[in-house]
Protein backbone atom coordinates (compact mmCIF):
# COMPACT_ATOMS: atom_id res chain seq x y z
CA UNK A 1 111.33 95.43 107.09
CA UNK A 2 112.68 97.07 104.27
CA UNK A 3 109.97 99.04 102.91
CA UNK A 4 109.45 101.96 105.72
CA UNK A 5 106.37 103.95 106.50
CA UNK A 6 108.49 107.06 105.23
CA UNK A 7 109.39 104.82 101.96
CA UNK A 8 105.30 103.98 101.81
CA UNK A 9 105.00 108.13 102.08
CA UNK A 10 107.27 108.54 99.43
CA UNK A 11 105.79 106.23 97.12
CA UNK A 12 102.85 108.07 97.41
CA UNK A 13 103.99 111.33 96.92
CA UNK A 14 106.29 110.20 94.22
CA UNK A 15 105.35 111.55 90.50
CA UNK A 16 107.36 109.07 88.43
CA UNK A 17 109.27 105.74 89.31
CA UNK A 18 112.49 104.37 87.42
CA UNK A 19 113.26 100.84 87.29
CA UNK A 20 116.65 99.32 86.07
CA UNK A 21 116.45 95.80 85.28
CA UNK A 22 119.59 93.71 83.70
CA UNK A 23 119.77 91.50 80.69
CA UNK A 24 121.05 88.18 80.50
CA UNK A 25 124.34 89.78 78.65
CA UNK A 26 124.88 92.17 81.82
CA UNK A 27 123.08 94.77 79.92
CA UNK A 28 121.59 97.81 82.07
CA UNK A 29 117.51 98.67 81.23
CA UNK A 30 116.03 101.53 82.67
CA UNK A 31 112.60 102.72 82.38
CA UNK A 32 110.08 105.29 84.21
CA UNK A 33 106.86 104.27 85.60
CA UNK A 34 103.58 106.49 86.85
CA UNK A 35 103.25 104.86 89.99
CA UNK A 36 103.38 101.77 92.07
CA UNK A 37 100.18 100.19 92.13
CA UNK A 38 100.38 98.78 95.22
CA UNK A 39 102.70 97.60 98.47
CA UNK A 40 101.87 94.50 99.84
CA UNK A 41 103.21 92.41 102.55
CA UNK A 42 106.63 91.50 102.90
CA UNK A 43 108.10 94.30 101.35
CA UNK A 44 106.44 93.88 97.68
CA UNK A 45 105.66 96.43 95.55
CA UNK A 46 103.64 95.77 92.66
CA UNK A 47 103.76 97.65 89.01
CA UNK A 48 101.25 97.28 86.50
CA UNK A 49 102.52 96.25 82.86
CA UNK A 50 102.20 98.73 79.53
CA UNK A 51 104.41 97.19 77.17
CA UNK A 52 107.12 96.80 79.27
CA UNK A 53 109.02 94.18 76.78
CA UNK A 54 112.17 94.47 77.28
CA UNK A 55 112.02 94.45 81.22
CA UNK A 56 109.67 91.47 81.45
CA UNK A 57 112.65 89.88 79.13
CA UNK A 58 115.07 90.71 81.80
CA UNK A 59 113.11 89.84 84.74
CA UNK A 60 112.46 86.63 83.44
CA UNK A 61 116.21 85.90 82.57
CA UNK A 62 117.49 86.94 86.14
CA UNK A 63 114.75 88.73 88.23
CA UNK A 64 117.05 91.78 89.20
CA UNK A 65 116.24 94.73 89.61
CA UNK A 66 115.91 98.03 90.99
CA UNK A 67 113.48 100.69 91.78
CA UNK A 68 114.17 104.55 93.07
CA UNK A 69 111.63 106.27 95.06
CA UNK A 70 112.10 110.05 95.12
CA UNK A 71 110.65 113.29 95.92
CA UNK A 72 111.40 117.01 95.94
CA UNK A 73 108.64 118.61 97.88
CA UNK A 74 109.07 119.26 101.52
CA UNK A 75 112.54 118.77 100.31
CA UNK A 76 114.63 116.36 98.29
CA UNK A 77 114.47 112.90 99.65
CA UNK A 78 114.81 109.42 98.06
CA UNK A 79 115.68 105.78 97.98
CA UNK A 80 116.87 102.79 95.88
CA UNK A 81 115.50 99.80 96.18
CA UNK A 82 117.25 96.40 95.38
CA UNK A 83 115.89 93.50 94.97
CA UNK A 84 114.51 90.46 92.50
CA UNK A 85 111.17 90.51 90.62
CA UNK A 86 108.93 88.38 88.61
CA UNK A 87 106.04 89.09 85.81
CA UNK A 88 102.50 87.33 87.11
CA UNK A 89 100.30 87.78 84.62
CA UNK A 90 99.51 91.80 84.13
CA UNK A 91 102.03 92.93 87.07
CA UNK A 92 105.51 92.78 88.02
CA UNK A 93 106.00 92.04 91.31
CA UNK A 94 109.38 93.71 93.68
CA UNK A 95 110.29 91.97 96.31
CA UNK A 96 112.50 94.54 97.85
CA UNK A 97 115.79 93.07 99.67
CA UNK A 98 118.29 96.17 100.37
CA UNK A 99 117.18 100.01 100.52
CA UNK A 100 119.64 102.86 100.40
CA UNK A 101 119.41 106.56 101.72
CA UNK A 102 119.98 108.76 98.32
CA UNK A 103 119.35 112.40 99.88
């Protein structure tokens, strides 16, 4: 299980999320989101799409991506999150496959 009950606490407490997705040309894309919308099974987190162009471009041309999870309260503590995604219909959907300690 990738996704941890201290990752799922994060995500909670977390007030922003940045996602880096690559083009087809090996071009880097980062963006910020509010929030996840929702974990799901198998280590899936779910984002809800607001424009979001340019990522659903890269998703769709290679699926990778990934996602930090981070907080400063209680003191600084974080993750990245890599994995692949895919666009169904209003969400993108990360299926996370690696995690890494950041603080």
């Amino acid at each position: 299980m990738i996704i941890s009950e201290e990752i799922k606490e994060l995500i909670d407490q977390a007030p922003m999320v940045p996602i880096a997705t690559v083009s087809a040309e090996g071009e880097p894309h980062l963006i910020v989101v509010g929030k996840v919308k929702e974990v799901r099974e198998n280590d899936i987190l779910t984002f809800g799409v607001y424009k979001m162009e340019k990522t659903q471009q890269n998703i769709k041309a290679n699926g990778l991506m990934q996602v930090i999870i981070a907080v400063r309260e209680g003191g600084s503590k974080g993750y990245r999150l890599t994995g692949k995604a895919s666009v169904d219909g209003g969400l993108v959907l990360f299926k996370a496959e690696q995690r890494e300690k950041l603080l």
